[in-house]
PDB file of N, CA and C in Angstrom:
ATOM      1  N   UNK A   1    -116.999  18.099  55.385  1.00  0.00           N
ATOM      2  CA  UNK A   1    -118.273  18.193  56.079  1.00  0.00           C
ATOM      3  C   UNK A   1    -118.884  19.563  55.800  1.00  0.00           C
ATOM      4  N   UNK A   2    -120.388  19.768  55.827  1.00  0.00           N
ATOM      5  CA  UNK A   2    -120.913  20.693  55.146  1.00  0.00           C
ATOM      6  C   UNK A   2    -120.962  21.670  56.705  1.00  0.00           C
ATOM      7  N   UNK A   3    -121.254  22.970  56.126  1.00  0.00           N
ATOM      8  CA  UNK A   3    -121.440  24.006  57.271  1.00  0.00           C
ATOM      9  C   UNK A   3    -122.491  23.802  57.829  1.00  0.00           C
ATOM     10  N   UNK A   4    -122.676  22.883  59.072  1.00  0.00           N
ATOM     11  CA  UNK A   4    -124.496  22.637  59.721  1.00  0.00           C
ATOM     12  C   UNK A   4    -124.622  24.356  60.945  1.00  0.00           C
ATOM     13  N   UNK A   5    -125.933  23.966  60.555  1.00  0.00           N
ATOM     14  CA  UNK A   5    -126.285  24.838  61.840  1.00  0.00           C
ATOM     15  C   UNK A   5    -127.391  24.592  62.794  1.00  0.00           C
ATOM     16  N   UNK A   6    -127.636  24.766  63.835  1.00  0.00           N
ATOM     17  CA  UNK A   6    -128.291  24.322  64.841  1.00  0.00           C
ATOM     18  C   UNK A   6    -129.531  25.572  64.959  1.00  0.00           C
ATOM     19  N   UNK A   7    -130.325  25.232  64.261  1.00  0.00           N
ATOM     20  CA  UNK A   7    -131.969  26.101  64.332  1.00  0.00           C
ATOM     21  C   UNK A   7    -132.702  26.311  66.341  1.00  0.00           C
ATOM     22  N   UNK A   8    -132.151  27.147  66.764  1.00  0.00           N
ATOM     23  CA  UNK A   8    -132.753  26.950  68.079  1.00  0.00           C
ATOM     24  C   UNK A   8    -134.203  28.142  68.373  1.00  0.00           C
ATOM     25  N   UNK A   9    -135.193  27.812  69.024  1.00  0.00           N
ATOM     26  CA  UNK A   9    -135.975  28.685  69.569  1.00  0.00           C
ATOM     27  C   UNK A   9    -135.102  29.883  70.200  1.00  0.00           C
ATOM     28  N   UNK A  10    -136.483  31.245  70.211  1.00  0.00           N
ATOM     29  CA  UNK A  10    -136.060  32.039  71.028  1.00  0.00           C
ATOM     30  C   UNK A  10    -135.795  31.844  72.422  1.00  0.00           C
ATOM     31  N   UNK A  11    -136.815  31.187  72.972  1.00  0.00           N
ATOM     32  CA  UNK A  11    -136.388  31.093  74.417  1.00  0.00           C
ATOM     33  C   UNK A  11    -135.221  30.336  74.696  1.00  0.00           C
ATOM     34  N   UNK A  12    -134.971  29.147  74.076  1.00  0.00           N
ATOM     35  CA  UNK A  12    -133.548  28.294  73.631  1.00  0.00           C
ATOM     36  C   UNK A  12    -132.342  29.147  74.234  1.00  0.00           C
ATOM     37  N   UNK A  13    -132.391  30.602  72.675  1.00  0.00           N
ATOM     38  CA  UNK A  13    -131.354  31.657  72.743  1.00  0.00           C
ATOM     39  C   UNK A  13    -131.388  32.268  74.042  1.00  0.00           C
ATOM     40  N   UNK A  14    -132.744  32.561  74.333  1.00  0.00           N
ATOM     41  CA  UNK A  14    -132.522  33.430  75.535  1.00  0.00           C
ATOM     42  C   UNK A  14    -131.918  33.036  76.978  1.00  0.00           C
ATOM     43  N   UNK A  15    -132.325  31.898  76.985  1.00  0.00           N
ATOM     44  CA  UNK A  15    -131.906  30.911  78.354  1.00  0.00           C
ATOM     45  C   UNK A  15    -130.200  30.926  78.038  1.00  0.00           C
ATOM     46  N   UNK A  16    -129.789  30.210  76.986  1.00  0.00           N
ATOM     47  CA  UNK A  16    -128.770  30.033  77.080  1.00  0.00           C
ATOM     48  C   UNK A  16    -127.517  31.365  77.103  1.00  0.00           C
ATOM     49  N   UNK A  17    -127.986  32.631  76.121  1.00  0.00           N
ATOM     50  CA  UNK A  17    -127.607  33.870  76.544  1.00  0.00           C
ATOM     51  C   UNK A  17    -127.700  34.623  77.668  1.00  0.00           C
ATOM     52  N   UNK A  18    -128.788  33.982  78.450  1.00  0.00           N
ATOM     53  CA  UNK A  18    -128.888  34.245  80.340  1.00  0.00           C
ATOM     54  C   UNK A  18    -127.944  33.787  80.941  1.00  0.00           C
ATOM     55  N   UNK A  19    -127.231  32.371  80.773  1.00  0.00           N
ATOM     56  CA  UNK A  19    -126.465  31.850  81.496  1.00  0.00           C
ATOM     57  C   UNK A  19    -124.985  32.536  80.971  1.00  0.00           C
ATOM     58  N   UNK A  20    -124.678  32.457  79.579  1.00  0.00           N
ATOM     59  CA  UNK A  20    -123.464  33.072  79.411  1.00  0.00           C
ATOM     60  C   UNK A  20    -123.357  34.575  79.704  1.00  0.00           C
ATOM     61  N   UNK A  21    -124.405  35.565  80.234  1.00  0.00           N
ATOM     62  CA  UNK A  21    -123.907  36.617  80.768  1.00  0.00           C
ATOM     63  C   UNK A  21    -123.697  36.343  82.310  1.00  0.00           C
ATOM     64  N   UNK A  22    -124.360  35.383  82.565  1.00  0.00           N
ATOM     65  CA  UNK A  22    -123.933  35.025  84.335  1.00  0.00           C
ATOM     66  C   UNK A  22    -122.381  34.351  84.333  1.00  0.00           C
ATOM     67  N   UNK A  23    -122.006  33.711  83.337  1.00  0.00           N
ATOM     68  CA  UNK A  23    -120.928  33.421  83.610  1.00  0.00           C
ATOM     69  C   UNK A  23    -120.134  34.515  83.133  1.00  0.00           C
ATOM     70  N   UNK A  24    -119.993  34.961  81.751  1.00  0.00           N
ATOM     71  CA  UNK A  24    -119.545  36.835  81.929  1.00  0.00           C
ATOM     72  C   UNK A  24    -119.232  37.686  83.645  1.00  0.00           C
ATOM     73  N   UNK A  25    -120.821  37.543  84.092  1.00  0.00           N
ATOM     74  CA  UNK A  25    -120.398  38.378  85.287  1.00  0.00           C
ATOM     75  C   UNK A  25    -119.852  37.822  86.560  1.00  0.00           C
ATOM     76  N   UNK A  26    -119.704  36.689  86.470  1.00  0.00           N
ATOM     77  CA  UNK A  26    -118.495  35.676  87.544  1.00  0.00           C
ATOM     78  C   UNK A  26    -117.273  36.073  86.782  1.00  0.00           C
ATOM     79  N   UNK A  27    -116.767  35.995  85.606  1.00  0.00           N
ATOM     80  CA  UNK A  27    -115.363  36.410  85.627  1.00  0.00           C
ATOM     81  C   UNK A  27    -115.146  37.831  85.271  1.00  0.00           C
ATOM     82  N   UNK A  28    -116.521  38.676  84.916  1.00  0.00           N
ATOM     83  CA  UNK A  28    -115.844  40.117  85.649  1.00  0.00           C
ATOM     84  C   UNK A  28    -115.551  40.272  87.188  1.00  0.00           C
ATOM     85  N   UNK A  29    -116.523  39.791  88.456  1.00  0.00           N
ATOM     86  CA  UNK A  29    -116.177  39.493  89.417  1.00  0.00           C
ATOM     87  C   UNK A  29    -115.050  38.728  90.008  1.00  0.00           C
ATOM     88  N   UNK A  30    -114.248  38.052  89.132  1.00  0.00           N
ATOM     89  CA  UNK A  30    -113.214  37.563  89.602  1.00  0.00           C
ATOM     90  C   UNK A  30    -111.806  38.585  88.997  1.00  0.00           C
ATOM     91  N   UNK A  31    -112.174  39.192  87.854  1.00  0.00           N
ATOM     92  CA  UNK A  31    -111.227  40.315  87.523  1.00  0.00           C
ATOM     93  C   UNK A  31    -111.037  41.108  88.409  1.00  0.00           C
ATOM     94  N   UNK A  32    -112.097  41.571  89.017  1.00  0.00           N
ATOM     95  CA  UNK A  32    -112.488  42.372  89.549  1.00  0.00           C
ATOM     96  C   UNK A  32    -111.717  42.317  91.317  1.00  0.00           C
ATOM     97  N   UNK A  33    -112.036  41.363  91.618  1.00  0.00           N
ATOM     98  CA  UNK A  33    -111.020  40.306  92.867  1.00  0.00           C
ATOM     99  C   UNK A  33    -109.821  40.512  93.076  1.00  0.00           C
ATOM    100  N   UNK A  34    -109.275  40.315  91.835  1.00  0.00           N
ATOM    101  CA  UNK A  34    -107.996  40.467  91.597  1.00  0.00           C
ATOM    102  C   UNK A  34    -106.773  41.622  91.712  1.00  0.00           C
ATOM    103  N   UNK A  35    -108.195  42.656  90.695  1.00  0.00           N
ATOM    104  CA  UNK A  35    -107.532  43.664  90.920  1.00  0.00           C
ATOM    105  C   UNK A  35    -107.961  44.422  92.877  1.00  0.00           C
ATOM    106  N   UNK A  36    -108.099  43.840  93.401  1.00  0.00           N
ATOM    107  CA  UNK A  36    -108.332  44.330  94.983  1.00  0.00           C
ATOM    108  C   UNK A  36    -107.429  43.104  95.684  1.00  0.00           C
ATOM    109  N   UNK A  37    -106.695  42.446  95.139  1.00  0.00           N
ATOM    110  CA  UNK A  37    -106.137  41.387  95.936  1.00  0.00           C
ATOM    111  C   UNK A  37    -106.859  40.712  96.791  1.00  0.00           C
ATOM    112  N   UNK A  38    -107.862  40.231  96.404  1.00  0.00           N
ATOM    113  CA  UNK A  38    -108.179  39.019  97.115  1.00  0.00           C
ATOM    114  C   UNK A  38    -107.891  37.733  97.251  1.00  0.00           C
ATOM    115  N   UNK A  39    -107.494  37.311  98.137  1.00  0.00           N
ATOM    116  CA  UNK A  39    -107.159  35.820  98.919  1.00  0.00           C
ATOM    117  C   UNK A  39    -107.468  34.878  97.696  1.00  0.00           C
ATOM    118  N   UNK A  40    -105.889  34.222  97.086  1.00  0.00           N
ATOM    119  CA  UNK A  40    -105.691  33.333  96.590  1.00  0.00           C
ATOM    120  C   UNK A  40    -107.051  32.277  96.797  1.00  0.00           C
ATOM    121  N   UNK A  41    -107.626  31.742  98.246  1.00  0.00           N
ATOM    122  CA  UNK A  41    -108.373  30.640  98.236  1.00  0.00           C
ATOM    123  C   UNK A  41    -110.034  31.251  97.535  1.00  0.00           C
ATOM    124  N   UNK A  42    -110.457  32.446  97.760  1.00  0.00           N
ATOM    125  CA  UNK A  42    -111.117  32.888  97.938  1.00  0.00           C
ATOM    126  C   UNK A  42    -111.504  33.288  96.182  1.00  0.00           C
ATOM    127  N   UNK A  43    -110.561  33.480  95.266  1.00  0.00           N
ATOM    128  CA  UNK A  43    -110.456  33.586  93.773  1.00  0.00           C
ATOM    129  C   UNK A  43    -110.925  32.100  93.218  1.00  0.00           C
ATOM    130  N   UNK A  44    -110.030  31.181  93.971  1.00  0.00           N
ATOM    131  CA  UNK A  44    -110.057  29.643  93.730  1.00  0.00           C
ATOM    132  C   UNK A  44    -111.300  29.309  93.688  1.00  0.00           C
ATOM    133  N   UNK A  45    -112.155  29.817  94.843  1.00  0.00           N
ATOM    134  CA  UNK A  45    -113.332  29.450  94.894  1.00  0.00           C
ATOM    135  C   UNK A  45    -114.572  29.929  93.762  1.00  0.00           C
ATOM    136  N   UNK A  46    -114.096  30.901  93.584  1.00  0.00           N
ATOM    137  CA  UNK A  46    -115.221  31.546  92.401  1.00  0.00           C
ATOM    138  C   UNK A  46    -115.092  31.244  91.036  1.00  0.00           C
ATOM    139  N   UNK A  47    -113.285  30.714  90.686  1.00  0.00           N
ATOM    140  CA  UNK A  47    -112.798  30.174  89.504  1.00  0.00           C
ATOM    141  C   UNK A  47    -113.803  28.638  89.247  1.00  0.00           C
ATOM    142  N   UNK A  48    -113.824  27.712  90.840  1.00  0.00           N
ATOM    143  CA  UNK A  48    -114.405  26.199  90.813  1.00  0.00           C
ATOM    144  C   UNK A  48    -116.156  27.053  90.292  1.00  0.00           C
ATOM    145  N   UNK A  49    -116.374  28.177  90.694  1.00  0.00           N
ATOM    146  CA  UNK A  49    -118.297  28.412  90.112  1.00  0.00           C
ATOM    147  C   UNK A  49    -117.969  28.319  88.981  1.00  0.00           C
ATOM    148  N   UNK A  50    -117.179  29.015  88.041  1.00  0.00           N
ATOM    149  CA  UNK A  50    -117.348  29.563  86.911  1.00  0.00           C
ATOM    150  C   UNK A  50    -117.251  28.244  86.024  1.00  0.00           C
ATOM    151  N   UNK A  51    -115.847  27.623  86.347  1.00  0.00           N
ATOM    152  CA  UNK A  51    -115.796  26.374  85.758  1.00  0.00           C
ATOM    153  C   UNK A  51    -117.193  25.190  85.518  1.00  0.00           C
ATOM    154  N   UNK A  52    -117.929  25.114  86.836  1.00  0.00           N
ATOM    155  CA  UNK A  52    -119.226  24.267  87.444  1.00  0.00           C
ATOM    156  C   UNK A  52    -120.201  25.242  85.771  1.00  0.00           C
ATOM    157  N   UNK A  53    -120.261  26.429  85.677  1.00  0.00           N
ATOM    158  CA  UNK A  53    -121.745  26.791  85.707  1.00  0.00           C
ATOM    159  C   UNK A  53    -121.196  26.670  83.844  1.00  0.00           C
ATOM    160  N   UNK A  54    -119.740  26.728  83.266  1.00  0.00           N
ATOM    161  CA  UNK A  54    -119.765  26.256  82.198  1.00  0.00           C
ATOM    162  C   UNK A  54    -119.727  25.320  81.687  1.00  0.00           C
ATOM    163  N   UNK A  55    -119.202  24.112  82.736  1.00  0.00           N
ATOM    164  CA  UNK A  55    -119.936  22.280  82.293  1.00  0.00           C
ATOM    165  C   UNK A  55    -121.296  22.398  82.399  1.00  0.00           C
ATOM    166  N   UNK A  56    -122.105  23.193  83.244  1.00  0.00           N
ATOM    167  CA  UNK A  56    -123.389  22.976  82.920  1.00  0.00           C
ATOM    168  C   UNK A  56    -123.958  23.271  81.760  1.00  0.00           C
ATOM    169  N   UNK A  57    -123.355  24.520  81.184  1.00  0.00           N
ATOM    170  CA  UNK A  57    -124.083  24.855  80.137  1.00  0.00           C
ATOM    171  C   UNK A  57    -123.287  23.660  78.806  1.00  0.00           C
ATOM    172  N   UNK A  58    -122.428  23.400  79.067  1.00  0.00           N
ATOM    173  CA  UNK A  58    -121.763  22.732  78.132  1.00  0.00           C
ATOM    174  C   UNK A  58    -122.769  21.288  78.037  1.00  0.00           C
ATOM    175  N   UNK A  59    -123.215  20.858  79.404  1.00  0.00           N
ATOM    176  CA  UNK A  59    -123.550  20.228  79.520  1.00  0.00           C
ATOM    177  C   UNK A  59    -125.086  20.150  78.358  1.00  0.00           C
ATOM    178  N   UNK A  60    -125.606  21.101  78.917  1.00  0.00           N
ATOM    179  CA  UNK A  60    -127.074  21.669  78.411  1.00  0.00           C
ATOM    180  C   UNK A  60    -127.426  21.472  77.589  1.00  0.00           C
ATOM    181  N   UNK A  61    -126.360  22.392  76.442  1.00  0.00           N
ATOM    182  CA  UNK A  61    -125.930  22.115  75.189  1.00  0.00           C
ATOM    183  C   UNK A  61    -125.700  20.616  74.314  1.00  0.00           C
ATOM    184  N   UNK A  62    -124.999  19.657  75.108  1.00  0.00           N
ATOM    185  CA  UNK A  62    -124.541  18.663  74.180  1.00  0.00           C
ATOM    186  C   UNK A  62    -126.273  17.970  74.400  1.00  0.00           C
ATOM    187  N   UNK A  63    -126.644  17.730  75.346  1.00  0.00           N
ATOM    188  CA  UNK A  63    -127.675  17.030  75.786  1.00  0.00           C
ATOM    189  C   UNK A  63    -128.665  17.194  74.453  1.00  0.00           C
ATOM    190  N   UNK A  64    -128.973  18.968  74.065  1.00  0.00           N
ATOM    191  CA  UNK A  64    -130.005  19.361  73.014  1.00  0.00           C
ATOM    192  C   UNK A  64    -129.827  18.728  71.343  1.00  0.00           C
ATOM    193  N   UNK A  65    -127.737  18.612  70.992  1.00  0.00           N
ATOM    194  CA  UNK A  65    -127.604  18.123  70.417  1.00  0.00           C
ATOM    195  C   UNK A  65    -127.790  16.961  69.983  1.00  0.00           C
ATOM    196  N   UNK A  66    -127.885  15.910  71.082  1.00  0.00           N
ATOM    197  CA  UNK A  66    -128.188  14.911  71.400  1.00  0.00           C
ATOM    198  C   UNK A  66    -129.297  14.652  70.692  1.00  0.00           C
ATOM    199  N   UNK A  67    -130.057  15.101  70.956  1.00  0.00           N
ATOM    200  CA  UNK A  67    -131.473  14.746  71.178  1.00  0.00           C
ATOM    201  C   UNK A  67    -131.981  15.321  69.499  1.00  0.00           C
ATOM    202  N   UNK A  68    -131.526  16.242  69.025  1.00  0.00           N
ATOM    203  CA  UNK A  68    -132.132  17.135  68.112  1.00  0.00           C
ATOM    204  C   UNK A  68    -130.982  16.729  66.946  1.00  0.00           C
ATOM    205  N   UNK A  69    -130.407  17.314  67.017  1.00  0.00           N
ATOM    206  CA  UNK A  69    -129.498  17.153  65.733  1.00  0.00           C
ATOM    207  C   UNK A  69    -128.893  16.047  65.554  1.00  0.00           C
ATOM    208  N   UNK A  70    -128.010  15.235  66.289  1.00  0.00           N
ATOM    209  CA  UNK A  70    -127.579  13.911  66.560  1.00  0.00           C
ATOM    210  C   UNK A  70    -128.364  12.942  65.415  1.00  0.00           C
ATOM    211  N   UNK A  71    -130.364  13.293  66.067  1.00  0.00           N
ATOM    212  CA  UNK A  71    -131.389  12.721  65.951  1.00  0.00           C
ATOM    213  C   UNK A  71    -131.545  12.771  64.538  1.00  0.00           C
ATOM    214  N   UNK A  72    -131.694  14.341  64.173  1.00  0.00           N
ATOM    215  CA  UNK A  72    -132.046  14.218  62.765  1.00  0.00           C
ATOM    216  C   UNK A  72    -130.811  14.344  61.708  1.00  0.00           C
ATOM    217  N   UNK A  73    -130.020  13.474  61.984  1.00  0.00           N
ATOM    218  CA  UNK A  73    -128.651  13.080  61.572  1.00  0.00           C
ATOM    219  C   UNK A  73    -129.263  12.101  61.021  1.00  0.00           C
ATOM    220  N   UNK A  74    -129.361  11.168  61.897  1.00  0.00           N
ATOM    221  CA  UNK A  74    -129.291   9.865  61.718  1.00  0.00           C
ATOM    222  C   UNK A  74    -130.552   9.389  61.060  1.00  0.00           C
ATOM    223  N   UNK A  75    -131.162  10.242  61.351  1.00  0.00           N
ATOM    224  CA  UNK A  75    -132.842   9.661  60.257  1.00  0.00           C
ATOM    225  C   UNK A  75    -132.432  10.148  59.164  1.00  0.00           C
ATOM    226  N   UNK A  76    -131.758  11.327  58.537  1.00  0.00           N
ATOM    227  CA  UNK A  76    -131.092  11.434  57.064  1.00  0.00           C
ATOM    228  C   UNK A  76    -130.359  10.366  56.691  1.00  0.00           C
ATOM    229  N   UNK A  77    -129.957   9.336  57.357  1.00  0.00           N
ATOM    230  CA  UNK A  77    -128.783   8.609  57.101  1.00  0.00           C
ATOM    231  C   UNK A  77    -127.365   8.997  57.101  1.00  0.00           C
ATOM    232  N   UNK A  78    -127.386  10.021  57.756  1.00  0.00           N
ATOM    233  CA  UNK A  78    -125.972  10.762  57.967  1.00  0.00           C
ATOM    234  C   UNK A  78    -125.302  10.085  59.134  1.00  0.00           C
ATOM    235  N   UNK A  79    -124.518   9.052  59.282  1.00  0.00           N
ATOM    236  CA  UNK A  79    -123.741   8.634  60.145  1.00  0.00           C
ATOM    237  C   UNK A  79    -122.181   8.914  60.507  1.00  0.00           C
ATOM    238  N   UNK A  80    -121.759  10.181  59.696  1.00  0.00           N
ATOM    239  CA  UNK A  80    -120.818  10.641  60.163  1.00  0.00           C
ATOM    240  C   UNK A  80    -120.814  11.522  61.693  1.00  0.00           C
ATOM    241  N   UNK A  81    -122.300  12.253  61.657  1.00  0.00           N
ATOM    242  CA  UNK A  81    -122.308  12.056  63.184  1.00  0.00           C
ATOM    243  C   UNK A  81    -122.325  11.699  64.153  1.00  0.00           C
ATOM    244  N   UNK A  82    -121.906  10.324  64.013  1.00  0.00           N
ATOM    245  CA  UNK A  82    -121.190   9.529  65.024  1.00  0.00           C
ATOM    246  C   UNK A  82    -119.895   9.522  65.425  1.00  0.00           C
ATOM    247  N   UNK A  83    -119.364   9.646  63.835  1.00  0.00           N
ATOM    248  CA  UNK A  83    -117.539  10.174  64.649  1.00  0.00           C
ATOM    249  C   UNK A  83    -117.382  11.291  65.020  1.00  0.00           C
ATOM    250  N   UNK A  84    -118.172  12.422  64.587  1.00  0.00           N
ATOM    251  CA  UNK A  84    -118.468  13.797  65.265  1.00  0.00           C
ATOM    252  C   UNK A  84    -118.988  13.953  66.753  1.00  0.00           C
ATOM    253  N   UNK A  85    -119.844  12.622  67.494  1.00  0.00           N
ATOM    254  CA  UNK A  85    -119.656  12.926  68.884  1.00  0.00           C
ATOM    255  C   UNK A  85    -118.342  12.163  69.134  1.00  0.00           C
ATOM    256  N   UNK A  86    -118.303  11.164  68.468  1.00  0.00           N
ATOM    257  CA  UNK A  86    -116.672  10.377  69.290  1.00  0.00           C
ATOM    258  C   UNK A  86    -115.904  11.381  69.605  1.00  0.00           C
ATOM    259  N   UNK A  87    -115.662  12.288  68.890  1.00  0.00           N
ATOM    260  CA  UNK A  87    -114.559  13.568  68.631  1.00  0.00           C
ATOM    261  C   UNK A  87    -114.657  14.370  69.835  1.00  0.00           C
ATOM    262  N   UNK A  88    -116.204  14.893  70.072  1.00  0.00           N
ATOM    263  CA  UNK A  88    -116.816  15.709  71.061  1.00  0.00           C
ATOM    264  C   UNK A  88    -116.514  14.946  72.511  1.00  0.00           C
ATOM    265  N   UNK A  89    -116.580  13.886  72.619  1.00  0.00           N
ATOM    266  CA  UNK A  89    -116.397  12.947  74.067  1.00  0.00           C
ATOM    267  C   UNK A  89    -115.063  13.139  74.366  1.00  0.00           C
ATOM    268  N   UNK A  90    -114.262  13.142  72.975  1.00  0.00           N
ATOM    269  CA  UNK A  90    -112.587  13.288  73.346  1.00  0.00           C
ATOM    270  C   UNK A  90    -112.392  14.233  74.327  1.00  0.00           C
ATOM    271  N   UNK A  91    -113.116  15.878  73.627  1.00  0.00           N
ATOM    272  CA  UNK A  91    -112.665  16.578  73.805  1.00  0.00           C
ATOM    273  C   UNK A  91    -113.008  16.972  75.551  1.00  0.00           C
ATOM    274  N   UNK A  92    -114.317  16.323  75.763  1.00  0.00           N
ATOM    275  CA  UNK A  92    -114.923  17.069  77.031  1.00  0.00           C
ATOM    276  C   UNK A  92    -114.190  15.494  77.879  1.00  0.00           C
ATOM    277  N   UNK A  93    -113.444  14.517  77.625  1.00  0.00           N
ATOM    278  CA  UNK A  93    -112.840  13.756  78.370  1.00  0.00           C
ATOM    279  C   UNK A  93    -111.323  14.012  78.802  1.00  0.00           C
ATOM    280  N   UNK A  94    -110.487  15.639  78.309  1.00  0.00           N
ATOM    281  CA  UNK A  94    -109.648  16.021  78.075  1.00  0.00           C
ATOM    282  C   UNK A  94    -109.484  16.436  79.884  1.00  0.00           C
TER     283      UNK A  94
END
């Protein structure tokens, strides 16, 4: 398979580089927790944000693929990106 790449807008980048420094600064905040011993439940709880706010973006993400690349897959006649999401479903069904 050839090296693809995903052409995104700036604002695209920027949104999505907004969210991965928010999730950045949830697990410096939970480093951060740690090193002050904070309450096992209380870590737990900020671990379930961090987890939440990276299915979202994960989420975000596959959705654009979806729609965009998936798309202009398949109008090339490229139907190997079909076993390329099968693969992707595996993985986020893990």
């Amino acid at each position: 398979m050839e090296n693809k790449k995903t052409h995104r807008t700036e604002q695209e980048k920027k949104l999505i580089s907004n969210r991965i420094s928010r999730i950045e600064g949830q697990l410096r905040g939970i480093k951060n927790m740690i090193e002050k011993d904070a309450y096992c439940k209380d870590v737990l709880i900020q671990l379930s944000a961090v987890e939440n706010s990276v299915k979202s973006l994960s989420n975000y993400i596959l959705e654009n693929h979806l729609y965009n690349c998936v798309t202009r897959d398949l109008e090339k006649g490229d139907f190997e990106v079909i076993d390329e999401l099968i693969s992707l479903f595996k993985k986020f069904n893990k």
